[in-house]
N, C-alpha and C. Protein backbone atom coordinates (compact mmCIF):
# COMPACT_ATOMS: atom_id res chain seq x y z
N UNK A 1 1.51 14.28 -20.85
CA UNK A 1 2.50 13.98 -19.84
C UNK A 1 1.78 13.58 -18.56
N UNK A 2 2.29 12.50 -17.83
CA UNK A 2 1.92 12.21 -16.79
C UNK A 2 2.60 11.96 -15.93
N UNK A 3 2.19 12.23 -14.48
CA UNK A 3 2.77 12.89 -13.24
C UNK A 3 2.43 11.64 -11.94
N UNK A 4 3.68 10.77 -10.87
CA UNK A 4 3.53 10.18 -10.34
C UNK A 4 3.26 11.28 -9.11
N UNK A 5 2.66 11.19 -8.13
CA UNK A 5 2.46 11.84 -6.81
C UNK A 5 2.54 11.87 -6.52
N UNK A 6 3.35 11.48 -5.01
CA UNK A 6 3.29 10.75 -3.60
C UNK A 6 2.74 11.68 -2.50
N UNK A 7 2.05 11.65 -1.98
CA UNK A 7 1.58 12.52 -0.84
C UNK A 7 1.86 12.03 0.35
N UNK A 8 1.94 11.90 1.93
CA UNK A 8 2.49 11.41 2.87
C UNK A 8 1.46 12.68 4.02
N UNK A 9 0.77 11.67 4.70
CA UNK A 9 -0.52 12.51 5.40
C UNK A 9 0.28 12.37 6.88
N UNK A 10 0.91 13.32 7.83
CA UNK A 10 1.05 13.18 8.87
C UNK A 10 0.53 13.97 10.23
N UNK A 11 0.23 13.27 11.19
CA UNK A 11 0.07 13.93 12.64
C UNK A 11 0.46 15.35 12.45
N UNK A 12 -0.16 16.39 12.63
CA UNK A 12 0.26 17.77 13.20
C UNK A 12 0.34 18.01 14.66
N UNK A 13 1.05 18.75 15.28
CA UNK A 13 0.91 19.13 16.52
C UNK A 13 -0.50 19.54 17.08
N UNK A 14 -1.23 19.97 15.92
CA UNK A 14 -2.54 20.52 16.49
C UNK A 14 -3.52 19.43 16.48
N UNK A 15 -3.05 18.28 15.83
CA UNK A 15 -4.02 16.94 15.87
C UNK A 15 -4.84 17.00 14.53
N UNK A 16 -4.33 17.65 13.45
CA UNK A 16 -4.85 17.23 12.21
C UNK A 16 -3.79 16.95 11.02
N UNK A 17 -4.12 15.91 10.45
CA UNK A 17 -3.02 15.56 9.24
C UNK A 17 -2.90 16.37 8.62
N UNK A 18 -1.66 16.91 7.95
CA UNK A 18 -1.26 17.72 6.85
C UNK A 18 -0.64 16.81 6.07
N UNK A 19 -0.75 16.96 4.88
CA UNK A 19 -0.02 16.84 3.54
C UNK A 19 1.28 16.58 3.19
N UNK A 20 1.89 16.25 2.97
CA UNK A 20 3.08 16.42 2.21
C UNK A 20 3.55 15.99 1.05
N UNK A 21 4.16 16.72 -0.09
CA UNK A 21 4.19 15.78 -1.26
C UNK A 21 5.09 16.12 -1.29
N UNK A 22 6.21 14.41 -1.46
CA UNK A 22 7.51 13.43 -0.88
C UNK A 22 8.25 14.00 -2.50
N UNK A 23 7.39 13.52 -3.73
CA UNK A 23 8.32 13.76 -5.19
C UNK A 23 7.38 13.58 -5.92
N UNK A 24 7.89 14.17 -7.03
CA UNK A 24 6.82 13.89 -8.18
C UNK A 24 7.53 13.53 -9.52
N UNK A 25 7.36 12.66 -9.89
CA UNK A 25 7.78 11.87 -11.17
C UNK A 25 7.05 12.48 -12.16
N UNK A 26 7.89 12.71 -13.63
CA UNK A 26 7.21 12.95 -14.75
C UNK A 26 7.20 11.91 -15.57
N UNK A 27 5.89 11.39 -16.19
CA UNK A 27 6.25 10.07 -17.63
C UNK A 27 5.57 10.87 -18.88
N UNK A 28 6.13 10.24 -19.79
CA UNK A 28 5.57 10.75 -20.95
C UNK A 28 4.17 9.83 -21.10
N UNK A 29 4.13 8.71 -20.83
CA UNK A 29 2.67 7.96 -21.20
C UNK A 29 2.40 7.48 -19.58
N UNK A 30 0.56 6.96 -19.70
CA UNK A 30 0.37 6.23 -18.38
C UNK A 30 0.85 5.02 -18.17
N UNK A 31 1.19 4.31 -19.35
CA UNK A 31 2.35 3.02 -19.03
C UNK A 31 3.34 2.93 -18.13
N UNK A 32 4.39 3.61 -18.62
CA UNK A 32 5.17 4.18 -18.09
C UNK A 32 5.40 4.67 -16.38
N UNK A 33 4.54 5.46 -15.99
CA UNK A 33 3.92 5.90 -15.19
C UNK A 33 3.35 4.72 -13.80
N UNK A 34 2.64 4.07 -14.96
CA UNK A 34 1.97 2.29 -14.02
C UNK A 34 3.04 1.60 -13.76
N UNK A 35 3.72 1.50 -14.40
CA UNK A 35 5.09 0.70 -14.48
C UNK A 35 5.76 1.00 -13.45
N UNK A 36 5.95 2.08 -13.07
CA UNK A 36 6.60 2.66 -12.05
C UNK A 36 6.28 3.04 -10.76
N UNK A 37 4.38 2.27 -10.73
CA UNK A 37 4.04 2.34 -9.49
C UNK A 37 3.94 1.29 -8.96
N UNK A 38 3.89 0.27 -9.94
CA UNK A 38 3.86 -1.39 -10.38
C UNK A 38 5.13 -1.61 -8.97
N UNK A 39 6.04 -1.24 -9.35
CA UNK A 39 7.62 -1.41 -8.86
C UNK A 39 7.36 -0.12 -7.51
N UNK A 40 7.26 0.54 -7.31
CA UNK A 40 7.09 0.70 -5.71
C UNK A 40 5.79 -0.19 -4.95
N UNK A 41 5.10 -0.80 -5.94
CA UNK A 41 3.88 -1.51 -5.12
C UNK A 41 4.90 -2.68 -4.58
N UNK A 42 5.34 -3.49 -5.48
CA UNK A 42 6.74 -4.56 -5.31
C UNK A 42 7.25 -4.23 -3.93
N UNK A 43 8.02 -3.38 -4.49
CA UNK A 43 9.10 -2.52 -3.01
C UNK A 43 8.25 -2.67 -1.73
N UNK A 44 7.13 -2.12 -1.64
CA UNK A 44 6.23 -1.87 -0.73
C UNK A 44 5.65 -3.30 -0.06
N UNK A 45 5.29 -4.18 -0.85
CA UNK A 45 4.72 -5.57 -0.36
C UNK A 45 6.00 -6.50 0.40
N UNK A 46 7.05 -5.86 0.01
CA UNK A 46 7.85 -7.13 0.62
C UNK A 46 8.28 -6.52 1.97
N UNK A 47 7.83 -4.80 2.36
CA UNK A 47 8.15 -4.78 3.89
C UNK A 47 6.52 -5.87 4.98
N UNK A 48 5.77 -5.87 4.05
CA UNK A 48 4.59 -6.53 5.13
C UNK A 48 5.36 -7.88 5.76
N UNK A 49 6.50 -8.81 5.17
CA UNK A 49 6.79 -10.29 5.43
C UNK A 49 6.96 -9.38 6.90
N UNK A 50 8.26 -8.33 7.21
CA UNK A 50 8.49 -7.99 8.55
C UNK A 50 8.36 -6.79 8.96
N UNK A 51 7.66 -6.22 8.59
CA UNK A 51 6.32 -4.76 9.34
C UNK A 51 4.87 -5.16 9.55
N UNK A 52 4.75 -4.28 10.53
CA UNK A 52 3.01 -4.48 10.28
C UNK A 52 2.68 -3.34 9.69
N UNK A 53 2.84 -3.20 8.01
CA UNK A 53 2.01 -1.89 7.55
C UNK A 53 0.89 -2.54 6.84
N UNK A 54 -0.21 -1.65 6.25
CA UNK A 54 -1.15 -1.97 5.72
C UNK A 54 -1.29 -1.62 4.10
N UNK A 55 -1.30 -2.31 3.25
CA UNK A 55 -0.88 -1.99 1.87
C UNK A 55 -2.23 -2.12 0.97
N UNK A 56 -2.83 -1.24 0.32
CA UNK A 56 -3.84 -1.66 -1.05
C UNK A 56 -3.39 -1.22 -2.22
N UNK A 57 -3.76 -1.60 -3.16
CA UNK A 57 -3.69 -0.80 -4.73
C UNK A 57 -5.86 -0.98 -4.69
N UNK A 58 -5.69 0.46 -5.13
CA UNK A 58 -7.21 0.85 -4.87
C UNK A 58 -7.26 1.17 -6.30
N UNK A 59 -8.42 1.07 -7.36
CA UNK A 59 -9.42 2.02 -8.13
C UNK A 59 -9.58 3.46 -7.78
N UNK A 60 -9.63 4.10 -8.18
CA UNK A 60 -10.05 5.35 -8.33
C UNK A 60 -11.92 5.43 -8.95
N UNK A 61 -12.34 6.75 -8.99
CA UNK A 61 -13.61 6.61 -9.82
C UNK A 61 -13.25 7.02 -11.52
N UNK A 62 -11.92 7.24 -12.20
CA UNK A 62 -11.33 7.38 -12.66
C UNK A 62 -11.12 6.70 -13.49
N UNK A 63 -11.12 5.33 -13.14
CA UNK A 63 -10.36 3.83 -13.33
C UNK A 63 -9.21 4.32 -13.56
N UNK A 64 -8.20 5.11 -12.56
CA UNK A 64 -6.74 4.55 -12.31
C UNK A 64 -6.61 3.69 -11.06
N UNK A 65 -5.37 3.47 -10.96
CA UNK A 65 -4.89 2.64 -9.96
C UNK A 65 -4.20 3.64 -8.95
N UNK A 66 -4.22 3.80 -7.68
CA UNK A 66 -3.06 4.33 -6.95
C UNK A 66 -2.75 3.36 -5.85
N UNK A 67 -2.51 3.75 -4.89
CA UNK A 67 -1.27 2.91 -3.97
C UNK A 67 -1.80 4.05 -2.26
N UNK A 68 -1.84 2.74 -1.58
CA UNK A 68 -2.79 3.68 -0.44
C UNK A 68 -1.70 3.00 0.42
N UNK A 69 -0.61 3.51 1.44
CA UNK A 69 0.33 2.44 2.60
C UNK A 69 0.19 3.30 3.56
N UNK A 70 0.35 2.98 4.35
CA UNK A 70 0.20 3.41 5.57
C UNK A 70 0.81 2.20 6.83
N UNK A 71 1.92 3.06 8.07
CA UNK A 71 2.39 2.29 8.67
C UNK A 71 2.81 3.19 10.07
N UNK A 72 3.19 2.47 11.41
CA UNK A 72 3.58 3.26 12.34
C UNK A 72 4.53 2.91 12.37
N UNK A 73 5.58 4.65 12.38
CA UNK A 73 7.21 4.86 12.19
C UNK A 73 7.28 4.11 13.95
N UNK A 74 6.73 4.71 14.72
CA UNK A 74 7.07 3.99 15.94
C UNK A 74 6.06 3.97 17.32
N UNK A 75 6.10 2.86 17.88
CA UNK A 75 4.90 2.53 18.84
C UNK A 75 4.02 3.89 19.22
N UNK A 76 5.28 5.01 19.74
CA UNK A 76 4.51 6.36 20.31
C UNK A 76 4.12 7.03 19.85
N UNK A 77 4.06 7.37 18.09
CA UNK A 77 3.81 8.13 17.09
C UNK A 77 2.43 7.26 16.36
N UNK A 78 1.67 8.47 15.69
CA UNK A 78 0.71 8.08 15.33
C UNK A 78 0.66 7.56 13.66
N UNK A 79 0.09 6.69 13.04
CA UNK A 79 0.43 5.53 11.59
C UNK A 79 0.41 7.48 10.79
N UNK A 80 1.29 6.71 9.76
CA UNK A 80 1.32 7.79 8.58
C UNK A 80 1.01 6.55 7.20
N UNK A 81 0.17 7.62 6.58
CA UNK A 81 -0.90 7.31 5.64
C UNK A 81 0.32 7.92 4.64
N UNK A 82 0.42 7.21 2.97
CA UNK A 82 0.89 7.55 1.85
C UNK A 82 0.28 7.71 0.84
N UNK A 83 -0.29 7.79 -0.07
CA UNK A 83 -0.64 7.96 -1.43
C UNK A 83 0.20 7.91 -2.70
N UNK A 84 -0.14 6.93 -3.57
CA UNK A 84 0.78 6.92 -4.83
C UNK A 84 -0.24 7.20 -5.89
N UNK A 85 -0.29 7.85 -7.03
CA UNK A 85 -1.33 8.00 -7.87
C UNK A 85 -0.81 8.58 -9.06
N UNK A 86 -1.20 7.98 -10.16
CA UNK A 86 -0.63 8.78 -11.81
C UNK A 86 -1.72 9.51 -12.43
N UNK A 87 -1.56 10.59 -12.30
CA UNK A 87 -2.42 12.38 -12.49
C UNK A 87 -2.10 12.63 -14.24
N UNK A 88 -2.71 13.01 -14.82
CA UNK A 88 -2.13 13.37 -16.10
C UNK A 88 -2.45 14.82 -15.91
N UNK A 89 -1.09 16.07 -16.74
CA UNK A 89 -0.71 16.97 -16.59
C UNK A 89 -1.97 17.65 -17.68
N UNK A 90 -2.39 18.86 -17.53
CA UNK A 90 -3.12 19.40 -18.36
C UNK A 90 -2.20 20.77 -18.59
């Protein structure tokens, strides 16, 4: 079984990012799984035509794929960093 991730790294009051994990998807295969990061990568590329966020699909040392976005919610707030990545369940 394999597990989509999303993590969401934000500003703390004390000035260090914390964590957050947004949902977690279950697939039965890594197809499945890719497929479904495939389609938030989609989702994700078509805010760059009118945001300025910054989008990769990165390698792992792994050889998976995850999903690195990161964007500022607003001028006075500091960019929040995302993570997408398919984990297989042990």
């Amino acid at each position: 079984m394999w597990v989509l991730i999303t993590i969401i790294l934000k500003l703390s009051s004390a000035g260090h990012y914390t964590p957050y994990y947004d949902e977690l998807m279950t697939h039965e295969t890594l197809t499945s799984c890719s497929d479904n990061m495939n389609n938030i990568y989609t989702d994700l590329m078509k805010l760059k035509a009118n945001y300025p966020v910054n989008l990769d699909l990165k390698t792992d040392q792994d050889n998976t794929k995850y999903i690195k976005f990161s964007y500022k919610p607003d001028y006075t707030k500091p960019i929040e960093y995302s993570y997408y990545h398919c984990k297989k369940l042990k």
